[in-house]
N, C-alpha and C. Protein backbone atom coordinates (compact mmCIF):
# COMPACT_ATOMS: atom_id res chain seq x y z
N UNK A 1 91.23 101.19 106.22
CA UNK A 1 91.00 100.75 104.86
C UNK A 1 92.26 100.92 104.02
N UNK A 2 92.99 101.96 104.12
CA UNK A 2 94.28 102.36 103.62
C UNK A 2 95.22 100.59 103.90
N UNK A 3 95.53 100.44 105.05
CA UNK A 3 96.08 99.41 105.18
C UNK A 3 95.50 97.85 104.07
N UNK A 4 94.08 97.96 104.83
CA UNK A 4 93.49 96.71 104.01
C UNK A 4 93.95 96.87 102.36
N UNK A 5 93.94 97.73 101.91
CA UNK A 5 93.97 97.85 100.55
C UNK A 5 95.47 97.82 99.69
N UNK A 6 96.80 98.45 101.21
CA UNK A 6 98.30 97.86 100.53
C UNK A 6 98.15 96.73 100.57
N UNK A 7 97.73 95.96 101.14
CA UNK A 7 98.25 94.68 101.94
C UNK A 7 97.22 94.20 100.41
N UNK A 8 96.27 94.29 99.75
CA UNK A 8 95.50 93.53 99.10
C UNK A 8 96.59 93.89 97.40
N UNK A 9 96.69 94.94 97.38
CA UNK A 9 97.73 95.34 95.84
C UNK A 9 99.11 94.78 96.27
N UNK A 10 99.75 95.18 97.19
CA UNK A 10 100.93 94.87 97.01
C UNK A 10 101.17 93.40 96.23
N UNK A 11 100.56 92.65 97.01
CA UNK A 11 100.99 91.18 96.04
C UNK A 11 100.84 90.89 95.21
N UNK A 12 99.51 91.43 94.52
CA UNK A 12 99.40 92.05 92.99
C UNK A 12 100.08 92.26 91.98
N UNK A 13 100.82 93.34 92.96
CA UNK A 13 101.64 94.11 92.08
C UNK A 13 102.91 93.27 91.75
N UNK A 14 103.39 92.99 92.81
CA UNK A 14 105.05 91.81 92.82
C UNK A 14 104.08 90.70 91.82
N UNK A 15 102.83 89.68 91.43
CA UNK A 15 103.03 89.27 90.96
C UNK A 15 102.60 89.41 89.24
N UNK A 16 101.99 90.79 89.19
CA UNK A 16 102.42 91.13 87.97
C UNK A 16 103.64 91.47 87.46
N UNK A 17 104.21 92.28 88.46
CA UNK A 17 105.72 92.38 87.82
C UNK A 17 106.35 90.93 87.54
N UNK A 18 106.41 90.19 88.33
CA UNK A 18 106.85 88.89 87.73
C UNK A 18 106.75 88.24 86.86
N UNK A 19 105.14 88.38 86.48
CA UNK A 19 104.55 87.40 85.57
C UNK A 19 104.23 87.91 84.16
N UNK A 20 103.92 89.00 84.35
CA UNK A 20 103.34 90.15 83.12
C UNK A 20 104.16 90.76 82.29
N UNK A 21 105.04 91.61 83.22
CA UNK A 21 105.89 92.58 82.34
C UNK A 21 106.99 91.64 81.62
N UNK A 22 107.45 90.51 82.10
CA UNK A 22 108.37 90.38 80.85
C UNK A 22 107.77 89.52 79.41
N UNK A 23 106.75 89.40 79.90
CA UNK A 23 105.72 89.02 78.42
C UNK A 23 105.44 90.18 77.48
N UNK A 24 105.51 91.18 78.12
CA UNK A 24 104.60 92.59 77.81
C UNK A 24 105.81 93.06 77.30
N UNK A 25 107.24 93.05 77.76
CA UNK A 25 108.53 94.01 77.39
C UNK A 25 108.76 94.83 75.90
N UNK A 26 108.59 93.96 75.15
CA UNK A 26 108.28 94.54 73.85
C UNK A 26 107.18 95.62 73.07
N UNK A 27 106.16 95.53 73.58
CA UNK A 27 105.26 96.51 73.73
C UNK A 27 105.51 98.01 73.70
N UNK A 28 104.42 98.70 73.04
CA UNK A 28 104.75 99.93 73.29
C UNK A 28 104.88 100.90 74.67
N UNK A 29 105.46 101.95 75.12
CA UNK A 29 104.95 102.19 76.44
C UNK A 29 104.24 102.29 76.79
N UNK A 30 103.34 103.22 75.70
CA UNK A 30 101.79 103.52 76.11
C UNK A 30 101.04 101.95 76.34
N UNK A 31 101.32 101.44 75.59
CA UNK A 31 100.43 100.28 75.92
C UNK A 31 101.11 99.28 76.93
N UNK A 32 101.94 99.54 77.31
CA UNK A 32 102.49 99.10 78.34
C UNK A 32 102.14 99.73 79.96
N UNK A 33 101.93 101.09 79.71
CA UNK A 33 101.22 101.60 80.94
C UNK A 33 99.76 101.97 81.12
N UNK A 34 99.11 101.09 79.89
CA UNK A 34 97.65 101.37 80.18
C UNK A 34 97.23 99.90 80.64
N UNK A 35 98.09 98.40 80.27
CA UNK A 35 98.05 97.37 80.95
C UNK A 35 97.50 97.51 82.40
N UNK A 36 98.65 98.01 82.85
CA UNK A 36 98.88 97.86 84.12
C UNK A 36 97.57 98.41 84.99
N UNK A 37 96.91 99.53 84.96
CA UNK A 37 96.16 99.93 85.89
C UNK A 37 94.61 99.15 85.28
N UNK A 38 94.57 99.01 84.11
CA UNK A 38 93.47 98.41 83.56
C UNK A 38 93.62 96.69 84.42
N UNK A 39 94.39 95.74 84.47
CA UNK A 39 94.13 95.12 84.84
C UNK A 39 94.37 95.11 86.42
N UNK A 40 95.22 95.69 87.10
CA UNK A 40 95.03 95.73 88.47
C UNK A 40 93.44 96.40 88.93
N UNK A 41 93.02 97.44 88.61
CA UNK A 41 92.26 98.35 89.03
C UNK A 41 90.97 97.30 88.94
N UNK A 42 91.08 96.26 87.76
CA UNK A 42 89.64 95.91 87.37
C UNK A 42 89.58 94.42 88.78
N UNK A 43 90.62 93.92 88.97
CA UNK A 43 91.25 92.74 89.77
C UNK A 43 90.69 93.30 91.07
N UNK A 44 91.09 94.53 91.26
CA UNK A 44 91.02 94.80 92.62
C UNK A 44 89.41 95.19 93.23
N UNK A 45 88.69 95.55 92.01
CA UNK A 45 87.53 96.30 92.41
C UNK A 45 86.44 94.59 92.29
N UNK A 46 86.64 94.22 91.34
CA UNK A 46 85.97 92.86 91.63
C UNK A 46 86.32 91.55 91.89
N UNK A 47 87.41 91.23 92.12
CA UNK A 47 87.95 89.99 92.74
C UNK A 47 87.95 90.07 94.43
N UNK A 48 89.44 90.76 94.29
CA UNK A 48 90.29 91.13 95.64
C UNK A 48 89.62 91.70 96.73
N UNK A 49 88.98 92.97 96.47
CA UNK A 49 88.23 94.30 97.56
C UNK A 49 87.39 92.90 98.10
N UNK A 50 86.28 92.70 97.13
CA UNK A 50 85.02 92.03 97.63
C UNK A 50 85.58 90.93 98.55
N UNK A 51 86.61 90.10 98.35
CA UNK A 51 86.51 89.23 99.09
C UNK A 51 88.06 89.73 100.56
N UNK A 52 88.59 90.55 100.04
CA UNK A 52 89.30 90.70 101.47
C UNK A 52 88.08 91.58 102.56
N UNK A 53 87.33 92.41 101.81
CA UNK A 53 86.15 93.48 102.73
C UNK A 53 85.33 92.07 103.58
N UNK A 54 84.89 91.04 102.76
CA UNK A 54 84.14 90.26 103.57
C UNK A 54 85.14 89.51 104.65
N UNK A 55 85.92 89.26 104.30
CA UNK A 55 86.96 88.36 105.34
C UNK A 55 87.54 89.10 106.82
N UNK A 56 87.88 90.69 106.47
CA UNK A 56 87.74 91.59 107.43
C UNK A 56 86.40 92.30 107.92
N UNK A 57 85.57 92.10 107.54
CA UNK A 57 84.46 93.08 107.68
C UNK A 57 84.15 93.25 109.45
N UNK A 58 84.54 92.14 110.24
CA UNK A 58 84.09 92.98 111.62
C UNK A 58 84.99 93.53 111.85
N UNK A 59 86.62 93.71 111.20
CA UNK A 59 87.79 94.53 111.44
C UNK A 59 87.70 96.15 110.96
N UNK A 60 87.05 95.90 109.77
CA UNK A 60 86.68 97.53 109.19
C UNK A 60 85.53 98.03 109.50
């Protein structure tokens, strides 16, 4: 599951950094680092998980 779950953030993450933070740059920090886990964390628990868990599920 460890694996399933880099492999599901990592790209995430590269494409928030791409896409997000230099919209966000100006921002405060704090609100600059409460972005980040608020929208990954929420991405991952109901988008991403659900549908990579079903796509692997006879693997896990």
């Amino acid at each position: 599951m460890w694996l399933v779950s880099l492999v599901a953030v990592y790209p995430l993450v590269l494409v928030f950094q791409a896409f997000v933070v230099p919209m966000v740059s100006s921002w405060p920090l704090a609100a600059k680092a409460a972005l980040f886990p608020l929208v990954l964390l929420t991405l991952m628990t109901y988008v991403i998980m659900p549908v990579v868990t079903r796509v692997l599920r006879r693997w896990l």
